[in-house]
PDB file of N, CA and C in Angstrom:
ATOM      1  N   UNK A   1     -95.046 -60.174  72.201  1.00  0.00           N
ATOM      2  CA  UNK A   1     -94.168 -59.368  73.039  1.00  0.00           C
ATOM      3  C   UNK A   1     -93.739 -58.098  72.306  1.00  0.00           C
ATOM      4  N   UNK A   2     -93.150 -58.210  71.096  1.00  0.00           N
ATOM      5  CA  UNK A   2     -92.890 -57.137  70.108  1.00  0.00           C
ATOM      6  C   UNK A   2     -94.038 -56.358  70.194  1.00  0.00           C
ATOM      7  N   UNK A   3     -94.926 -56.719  69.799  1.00  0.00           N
ATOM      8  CA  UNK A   3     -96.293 -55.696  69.402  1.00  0.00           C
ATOM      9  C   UNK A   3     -96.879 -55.058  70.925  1.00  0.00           C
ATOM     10  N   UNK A   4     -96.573 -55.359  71.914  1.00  0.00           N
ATOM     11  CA  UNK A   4     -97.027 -54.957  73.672  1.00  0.00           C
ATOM     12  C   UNK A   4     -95.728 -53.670  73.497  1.00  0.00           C
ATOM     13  N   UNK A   5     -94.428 -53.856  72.701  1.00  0.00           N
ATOM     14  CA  UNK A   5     -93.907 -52.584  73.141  1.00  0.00           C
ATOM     15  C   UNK A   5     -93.826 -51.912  71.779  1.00  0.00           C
ATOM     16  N   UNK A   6     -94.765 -51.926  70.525  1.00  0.00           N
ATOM     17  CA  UNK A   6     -94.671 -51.282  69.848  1.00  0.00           C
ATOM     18  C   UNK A   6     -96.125 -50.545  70.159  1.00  0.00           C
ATOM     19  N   UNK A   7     -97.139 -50.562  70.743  1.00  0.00           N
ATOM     20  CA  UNK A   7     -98.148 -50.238  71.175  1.00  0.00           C
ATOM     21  C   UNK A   7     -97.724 -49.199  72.389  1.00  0.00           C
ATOM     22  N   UNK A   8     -96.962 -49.563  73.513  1.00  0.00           N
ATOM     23  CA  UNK A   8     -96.113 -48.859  74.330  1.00  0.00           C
ATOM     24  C   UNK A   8     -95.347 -47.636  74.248  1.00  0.00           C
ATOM     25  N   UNK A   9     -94.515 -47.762  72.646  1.00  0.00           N
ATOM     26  CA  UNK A   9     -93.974 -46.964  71.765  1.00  0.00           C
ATOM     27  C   UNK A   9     -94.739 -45.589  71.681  1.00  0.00           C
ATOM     28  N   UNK A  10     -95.771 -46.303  70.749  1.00  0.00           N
ATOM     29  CA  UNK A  10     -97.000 -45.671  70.051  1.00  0.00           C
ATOM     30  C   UNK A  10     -97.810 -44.404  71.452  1.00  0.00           C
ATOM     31  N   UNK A  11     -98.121 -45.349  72.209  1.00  0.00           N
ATOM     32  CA  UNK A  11     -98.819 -44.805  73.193  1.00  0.00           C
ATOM     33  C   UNK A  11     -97.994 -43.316  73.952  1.00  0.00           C
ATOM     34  N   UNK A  12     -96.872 -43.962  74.344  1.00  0.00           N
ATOM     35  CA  UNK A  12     -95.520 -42.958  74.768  1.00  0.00           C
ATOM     36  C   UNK A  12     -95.369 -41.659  73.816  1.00  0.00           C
ATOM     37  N   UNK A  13     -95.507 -42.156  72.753  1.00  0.00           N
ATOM     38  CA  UNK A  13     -95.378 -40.912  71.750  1.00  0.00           C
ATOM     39  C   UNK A  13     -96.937 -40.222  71.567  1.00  0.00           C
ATOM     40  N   UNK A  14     -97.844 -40.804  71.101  1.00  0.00           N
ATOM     41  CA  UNK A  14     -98.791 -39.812  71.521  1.00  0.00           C
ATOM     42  C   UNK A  14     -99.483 -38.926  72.765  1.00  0.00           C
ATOM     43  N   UNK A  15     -98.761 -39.187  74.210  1.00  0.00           N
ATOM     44  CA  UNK A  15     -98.936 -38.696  75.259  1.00  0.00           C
ATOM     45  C   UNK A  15     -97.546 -37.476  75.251  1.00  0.00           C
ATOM     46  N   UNK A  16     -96.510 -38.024  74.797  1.00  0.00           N
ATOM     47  CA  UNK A  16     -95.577 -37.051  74.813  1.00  0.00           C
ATOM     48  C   UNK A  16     -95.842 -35.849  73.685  1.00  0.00           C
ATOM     49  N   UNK A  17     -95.942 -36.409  72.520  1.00  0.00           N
ATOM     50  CA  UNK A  17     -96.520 -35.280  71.629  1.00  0.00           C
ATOM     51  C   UNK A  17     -97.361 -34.147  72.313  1.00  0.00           C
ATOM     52  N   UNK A  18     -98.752 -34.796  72.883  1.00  0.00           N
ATOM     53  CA  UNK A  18     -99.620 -33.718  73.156  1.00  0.00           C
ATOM     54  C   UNK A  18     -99.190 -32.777  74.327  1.00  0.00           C
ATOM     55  N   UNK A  19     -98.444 -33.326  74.936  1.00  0.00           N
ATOM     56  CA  UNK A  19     -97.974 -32.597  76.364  1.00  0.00           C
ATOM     57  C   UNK A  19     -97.486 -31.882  75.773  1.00  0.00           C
ATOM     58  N   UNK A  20     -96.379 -32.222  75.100  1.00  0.00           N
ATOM     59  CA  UNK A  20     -95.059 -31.005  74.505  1.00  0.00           C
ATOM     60  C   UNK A  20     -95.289 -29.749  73.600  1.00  0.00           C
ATOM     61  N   UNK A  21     -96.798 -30.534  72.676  1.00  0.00           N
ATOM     62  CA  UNK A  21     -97.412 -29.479  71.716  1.00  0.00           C
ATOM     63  C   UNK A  21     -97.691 -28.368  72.868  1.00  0.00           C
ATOM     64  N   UNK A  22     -98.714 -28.825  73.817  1.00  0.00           N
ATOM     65  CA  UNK A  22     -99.313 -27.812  74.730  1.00  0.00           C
ATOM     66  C   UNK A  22     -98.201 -26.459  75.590  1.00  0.00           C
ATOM     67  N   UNK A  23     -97.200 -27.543  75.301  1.00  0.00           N
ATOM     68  CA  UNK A  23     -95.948 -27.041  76.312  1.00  0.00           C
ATOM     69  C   UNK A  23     -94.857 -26.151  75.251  1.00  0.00           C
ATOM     70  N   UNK A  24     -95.079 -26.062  74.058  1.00  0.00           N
ATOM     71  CA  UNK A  24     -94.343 -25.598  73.423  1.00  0.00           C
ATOM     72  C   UNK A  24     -95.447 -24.420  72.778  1.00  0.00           C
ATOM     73  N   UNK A  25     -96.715 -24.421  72.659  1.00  0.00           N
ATOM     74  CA  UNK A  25     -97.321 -23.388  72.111  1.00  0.00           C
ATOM     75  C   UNK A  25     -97.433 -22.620  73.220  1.00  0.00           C
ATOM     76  N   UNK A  26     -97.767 -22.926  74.644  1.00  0.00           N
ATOM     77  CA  UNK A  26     -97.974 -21.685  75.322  1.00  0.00           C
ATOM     78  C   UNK A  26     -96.696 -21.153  76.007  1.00  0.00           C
ATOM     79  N   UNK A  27     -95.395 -21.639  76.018  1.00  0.00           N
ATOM     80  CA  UNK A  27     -94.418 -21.036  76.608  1.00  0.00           C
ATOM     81  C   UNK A  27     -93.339 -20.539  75.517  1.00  0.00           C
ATOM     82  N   UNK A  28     -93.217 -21.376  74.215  1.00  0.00           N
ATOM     83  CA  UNK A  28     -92.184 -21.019  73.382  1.00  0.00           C
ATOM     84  C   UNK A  28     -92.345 -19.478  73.096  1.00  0.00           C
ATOM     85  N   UNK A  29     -93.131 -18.818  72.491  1.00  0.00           N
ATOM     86  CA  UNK A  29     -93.728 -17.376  72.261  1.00  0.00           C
ATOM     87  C   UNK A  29     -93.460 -16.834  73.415  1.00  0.00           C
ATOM     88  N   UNK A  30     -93.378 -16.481  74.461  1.00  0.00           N
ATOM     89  CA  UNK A  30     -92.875 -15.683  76.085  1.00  0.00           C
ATOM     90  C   UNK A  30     -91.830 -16.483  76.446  1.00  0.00           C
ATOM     91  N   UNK A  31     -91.646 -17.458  77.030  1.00  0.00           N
ATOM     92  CA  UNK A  31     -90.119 -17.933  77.682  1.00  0.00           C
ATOM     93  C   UNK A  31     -88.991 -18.040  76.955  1.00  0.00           C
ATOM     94  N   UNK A  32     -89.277 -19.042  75.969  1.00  0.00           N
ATOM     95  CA  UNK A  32     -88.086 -19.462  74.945  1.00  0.00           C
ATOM     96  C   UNK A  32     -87.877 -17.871  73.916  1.00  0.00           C
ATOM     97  N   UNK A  33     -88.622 -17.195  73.773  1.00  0.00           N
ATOM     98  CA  UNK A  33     -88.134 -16.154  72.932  1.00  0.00           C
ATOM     99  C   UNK A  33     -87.651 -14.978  73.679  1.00  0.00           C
ATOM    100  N   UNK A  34     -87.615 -14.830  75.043  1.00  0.00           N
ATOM    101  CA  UNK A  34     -87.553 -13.639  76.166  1.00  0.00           C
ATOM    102  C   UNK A  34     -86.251 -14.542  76.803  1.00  0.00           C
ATOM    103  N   UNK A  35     -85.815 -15.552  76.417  1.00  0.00           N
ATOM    104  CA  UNK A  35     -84.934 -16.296  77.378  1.00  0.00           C
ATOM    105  C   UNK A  35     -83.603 -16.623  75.959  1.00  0.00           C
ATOM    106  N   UNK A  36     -84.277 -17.221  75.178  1.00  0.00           N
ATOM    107  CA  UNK A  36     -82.726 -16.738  74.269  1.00  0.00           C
ATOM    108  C   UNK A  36     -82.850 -16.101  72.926  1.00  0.00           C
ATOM    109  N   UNK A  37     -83.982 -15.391  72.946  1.00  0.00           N
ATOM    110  CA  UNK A  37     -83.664 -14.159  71.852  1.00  0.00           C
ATOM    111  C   UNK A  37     -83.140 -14.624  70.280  1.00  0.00           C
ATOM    112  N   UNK A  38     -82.443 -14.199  69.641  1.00  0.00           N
ATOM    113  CA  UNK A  38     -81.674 -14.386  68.017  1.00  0.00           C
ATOM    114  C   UNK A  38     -80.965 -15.986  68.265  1.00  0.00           C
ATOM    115  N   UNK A  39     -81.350 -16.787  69.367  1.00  0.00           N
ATOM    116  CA  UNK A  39     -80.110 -17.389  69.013  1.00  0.00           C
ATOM    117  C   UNK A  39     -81.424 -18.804  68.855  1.00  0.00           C
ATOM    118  N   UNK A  40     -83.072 -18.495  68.892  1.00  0.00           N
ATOM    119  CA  UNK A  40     -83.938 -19.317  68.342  1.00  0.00           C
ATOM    120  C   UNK A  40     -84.658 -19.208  66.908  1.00  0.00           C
ATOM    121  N   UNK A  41     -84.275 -19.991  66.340  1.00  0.00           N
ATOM    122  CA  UNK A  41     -84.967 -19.792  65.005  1.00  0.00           C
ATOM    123  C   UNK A  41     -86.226 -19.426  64.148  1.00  0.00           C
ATOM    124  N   UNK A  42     -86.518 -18.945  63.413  1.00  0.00           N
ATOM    125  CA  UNK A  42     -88.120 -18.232  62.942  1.00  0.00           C
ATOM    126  C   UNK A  42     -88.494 -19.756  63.322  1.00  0.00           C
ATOM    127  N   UNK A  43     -88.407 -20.585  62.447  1.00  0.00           N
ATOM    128  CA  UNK A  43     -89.281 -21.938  62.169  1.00  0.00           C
ATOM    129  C   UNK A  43     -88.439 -23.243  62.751  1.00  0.00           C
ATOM    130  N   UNK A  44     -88.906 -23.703  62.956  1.00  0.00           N
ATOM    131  CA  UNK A  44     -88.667 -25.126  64.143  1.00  0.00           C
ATOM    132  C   UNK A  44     -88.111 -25.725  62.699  1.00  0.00           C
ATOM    133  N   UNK A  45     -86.535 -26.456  62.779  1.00  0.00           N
ATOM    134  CA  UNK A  45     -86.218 -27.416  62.081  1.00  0.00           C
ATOM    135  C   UNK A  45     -86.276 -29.027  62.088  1.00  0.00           C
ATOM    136  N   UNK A  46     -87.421 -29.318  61.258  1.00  0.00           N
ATOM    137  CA  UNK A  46     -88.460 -30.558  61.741  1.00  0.00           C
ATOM    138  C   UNK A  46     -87.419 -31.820  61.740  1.00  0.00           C
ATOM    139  N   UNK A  47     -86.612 -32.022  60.945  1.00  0.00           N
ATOM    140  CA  UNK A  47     -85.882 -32.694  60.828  1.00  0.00           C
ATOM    141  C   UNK A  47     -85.550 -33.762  62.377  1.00  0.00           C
ATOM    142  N   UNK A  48     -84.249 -32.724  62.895  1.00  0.00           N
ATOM    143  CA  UNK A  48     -83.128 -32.763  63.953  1.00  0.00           C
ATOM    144  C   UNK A  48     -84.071 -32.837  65.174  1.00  0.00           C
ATOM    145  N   UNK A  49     -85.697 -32.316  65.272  1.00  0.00           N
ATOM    146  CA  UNK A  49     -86.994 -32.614  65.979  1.00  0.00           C
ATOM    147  C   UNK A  49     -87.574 -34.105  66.189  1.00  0.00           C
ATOM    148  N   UNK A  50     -87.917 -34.506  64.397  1.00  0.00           N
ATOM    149  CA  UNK A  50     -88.421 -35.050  64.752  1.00  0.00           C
ATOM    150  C   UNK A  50     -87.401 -36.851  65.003  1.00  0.00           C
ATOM    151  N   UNK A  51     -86.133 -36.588  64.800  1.00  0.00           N
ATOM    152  CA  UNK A  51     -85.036 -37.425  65.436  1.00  0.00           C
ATOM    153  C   UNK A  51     -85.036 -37.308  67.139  1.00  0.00           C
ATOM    154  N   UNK A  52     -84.860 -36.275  67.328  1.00  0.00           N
ATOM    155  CA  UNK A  52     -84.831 -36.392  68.851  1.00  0.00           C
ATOM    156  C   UNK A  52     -86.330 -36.951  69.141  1.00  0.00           C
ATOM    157  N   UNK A  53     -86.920 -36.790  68.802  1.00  0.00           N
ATOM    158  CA  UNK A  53     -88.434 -37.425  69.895  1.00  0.00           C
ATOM    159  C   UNK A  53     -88.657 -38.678  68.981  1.00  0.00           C
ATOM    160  N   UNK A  54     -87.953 -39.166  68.173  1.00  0.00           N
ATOM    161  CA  UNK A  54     -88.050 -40.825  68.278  1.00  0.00           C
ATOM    162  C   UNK A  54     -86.968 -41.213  69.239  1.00  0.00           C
ATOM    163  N   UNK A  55     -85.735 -40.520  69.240  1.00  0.00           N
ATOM    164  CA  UNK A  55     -84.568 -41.210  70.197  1.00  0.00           C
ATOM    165  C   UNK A  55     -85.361 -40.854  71.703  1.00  0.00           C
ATOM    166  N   UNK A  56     -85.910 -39.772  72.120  1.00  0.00           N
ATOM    167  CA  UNK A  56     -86.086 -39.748  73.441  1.00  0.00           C
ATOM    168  C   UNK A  56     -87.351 -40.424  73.645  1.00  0.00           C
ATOM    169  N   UNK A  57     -88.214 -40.645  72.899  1.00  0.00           N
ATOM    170  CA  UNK A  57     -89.620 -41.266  73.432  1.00  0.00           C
ATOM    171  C   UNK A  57     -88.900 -43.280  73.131  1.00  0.00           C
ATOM    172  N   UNK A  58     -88.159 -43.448  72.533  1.00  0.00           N
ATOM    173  CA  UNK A  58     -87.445 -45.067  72.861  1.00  0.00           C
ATOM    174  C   UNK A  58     -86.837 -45.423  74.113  1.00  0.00           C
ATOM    175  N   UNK A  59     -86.079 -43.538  74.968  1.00  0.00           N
ATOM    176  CA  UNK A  59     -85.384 -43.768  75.892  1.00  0.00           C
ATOM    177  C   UNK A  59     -86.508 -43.946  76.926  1.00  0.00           C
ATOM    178  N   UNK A  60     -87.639 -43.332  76.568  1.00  0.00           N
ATOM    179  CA  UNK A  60     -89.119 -43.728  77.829  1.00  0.00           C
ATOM    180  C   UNK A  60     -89.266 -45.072  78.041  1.00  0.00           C
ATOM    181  N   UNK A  61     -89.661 -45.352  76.982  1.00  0.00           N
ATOM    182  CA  UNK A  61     -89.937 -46.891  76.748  1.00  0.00           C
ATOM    183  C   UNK A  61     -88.904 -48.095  76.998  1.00  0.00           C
ATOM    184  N   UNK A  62     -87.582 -47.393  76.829  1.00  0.00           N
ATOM    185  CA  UNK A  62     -86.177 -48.213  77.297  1.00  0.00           C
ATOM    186  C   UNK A  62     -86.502 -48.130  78.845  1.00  0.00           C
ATOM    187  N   UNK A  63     -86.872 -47.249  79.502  1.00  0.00           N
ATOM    188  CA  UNK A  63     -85.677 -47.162  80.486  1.00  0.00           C
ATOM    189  C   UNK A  63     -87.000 -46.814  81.656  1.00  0.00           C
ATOM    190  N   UNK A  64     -88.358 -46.875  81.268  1.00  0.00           N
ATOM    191  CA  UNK A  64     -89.760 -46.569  82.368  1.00  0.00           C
ATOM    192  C   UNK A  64     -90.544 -47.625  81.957  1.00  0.00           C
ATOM    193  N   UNK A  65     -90.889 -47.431  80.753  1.00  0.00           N
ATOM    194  CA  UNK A  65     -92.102 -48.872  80.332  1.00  0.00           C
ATOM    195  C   UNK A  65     -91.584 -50.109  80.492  1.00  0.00           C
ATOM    196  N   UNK A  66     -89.995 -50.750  80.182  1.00  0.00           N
ATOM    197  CA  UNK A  66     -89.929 -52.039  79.523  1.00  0.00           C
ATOM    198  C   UNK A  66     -89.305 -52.752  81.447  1.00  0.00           C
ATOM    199  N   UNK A  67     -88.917 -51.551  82.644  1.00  0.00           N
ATOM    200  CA  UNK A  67     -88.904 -52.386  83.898  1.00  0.00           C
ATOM    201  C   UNK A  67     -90.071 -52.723  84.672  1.00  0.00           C
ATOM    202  N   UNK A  68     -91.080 -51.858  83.856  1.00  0.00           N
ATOM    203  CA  UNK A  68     -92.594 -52.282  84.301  1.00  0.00           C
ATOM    204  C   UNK A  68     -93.209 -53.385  84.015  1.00  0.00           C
ATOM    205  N   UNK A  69     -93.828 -53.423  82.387  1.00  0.00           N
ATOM    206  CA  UNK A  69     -93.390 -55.253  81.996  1.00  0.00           C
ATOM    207  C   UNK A  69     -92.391 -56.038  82.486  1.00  0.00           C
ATOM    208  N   UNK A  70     -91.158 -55.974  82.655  1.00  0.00           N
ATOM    209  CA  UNK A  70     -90.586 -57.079  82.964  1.00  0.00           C
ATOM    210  C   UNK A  70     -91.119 -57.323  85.067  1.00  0.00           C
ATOM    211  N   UNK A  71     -91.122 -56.125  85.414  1.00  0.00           N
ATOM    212  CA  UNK A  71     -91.286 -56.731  86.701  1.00  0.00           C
ATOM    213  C   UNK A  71     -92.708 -57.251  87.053  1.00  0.00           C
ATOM    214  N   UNK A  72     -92.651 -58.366  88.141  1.00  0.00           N
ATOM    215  CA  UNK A  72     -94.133 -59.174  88.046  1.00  0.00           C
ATOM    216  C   UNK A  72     -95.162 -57.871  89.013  1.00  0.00           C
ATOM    217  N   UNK A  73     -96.146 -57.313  88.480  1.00  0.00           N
ATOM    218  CA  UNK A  73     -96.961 -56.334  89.356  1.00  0.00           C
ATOM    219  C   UNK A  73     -96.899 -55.501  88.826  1.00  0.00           C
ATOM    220  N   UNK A  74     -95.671 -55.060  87.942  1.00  0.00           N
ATOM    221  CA  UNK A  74     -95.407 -53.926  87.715  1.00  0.00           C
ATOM    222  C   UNK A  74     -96.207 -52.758  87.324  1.00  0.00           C
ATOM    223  N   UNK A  75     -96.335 -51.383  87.755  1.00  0.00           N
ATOM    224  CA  UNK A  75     -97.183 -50.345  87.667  1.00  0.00           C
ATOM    225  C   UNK A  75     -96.219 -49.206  87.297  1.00  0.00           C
ATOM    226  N   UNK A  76     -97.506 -48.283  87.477  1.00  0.00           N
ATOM    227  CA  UNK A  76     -96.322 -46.937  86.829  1.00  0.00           C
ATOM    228  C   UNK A  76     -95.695 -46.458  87.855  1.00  0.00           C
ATOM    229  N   UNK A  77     -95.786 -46.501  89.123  1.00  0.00           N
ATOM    230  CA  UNK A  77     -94.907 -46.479  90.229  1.00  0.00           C
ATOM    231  C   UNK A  77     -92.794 -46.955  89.701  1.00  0.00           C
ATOM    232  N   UNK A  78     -93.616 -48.557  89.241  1.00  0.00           N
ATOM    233  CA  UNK A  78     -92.100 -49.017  88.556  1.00  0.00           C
ATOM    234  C   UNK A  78     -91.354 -48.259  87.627  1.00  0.00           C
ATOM    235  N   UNK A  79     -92.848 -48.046  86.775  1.00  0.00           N
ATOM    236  CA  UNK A  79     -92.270 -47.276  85.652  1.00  0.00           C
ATOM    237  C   UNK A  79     -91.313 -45.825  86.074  1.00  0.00           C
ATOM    238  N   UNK A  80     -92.146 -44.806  86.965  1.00  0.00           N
ATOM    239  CA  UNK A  80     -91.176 -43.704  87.371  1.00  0.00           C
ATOM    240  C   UNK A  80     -90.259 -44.056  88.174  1.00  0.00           C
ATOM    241  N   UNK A  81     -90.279 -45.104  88.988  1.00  0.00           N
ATOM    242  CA  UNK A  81     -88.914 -45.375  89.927  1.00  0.00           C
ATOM    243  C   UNK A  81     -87.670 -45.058  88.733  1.00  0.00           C
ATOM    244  N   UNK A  82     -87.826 -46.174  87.779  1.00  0.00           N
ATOM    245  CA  UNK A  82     -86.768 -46.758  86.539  1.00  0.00           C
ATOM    246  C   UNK A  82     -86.695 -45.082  85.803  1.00  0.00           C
ATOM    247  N   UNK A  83     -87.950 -45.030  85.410  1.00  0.00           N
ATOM    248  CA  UNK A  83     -87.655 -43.763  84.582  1.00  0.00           C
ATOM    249  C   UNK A  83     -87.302 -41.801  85.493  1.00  0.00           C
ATOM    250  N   UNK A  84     -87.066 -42.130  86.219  1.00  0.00           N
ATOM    251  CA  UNK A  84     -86.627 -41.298  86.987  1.00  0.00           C
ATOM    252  C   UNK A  84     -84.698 -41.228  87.324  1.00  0.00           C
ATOM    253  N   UNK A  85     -84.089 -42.171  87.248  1.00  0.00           N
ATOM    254  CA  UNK A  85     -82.872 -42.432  86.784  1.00  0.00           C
ATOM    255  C   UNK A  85     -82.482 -42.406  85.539  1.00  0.00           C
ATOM    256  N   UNK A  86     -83.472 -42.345  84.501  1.00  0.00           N
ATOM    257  CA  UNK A  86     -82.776 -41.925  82.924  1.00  0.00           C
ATOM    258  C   UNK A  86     -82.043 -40.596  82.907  1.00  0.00           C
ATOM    259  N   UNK A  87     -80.850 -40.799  82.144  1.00  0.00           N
ATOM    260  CA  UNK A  87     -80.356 -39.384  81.794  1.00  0.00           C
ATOM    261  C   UNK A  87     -81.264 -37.960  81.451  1.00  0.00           C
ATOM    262  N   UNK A  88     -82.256 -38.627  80.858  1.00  0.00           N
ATOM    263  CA  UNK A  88     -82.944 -37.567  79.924  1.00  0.00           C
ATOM    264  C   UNK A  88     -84.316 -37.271  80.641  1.00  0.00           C
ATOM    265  N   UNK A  89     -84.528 -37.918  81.924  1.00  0.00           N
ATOM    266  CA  UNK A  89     -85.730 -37.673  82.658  1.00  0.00           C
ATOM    267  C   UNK A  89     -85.611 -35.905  83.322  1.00  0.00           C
ATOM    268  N   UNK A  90     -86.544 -35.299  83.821  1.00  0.00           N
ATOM    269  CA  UNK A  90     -86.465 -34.200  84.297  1.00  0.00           C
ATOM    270  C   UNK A  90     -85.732 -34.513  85.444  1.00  0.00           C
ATOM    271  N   UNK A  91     -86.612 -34.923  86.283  1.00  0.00           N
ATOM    272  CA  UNK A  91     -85.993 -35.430  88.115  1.00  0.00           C
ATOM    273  C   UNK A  91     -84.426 -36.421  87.920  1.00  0.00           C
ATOM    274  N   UNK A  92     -83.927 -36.236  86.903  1.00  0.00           N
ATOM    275  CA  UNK A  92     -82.773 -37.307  87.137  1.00  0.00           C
ATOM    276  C   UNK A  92     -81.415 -36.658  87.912  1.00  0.00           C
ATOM    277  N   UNK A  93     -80.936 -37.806  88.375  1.00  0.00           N
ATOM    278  CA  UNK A  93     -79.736 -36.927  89.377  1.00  0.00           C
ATOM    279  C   UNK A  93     -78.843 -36.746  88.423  1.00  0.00           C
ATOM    280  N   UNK A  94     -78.607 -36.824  87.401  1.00  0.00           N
ATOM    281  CA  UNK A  94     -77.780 -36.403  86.430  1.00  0.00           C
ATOM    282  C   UNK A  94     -77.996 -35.380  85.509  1.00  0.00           C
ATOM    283  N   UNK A  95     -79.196 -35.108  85.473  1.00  0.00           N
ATOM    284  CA  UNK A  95     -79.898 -33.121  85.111  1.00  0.00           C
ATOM    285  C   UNK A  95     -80.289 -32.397  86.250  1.00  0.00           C
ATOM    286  N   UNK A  96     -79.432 -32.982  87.555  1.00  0.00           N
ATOM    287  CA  UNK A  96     -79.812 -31.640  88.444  1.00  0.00           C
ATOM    288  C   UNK A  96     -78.079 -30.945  88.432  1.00  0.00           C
ATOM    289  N   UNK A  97     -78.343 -29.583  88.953  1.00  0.00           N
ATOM    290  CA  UNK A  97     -77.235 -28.538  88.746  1.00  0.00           C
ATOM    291  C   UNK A  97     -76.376 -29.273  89.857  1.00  0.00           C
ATOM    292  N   UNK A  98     -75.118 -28.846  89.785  1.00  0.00           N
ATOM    293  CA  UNK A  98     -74.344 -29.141  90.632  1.00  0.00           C
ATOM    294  C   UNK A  98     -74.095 -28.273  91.095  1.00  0.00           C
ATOM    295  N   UNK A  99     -73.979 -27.966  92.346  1.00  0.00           N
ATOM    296  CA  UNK A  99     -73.776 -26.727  93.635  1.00  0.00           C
ATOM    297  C   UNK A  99     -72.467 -26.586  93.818  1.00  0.00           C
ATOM    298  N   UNK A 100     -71.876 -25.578  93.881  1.00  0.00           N
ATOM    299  CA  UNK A 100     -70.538 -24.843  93.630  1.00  0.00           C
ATOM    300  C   UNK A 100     -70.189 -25.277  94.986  1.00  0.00           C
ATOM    301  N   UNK A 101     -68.734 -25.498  95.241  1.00  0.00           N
ATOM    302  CA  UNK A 101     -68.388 -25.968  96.293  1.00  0.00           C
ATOM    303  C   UNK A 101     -67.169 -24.770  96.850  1.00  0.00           C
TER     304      UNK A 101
END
């Protein structure tokens, strides 16, 4: 059971890596530097990096992979239902803006 979600882990992080590499070389240079200017650093501080993408690729695996295993059938359907309510998901109702009333 351990080793099905350390493989899970594993897997999560090398799909997230490559996305993010792709997603950070072609937009960081035009968006992120045209969008906040002096207040991004010459060089990426690997550190405080590479903490956040063990805490957020555990919150994948917390909170998309592990209601998929547990539920009987379970697919990645399950998986985005569950992982679509994480705090830290894009689509979550808790990272959308709130509309001025």
């Amino acid at each position: 059971m351990l080793a099905r979600y350390a493989l899970a882990y594993l897997a999560t992080g090398i799909v997230f890596a490559a996305i993010d590499a792709v997603w950070l070389k072609t937009m960081a240079p035009t968006f992120y530097r045209g969008a906040m200017g002096s207040l991004l650093a010459d060089q990426p501080r690997m550190g405080p990096a590479v903490a956040f993408y063990l805490i957020y690729i555990a919150g994948i695996v917390l909170f998309a992979v592990a209601p998929a295993f547990a539920h009987p059938g379970g697919s990645w359907k399950t998986a985005l239902g569950y992982g679509s309510v994480w705090p830290g998901a894009p689509c979550s109702p808790a990272r959308r803006p709130r509309s001025a009333i």
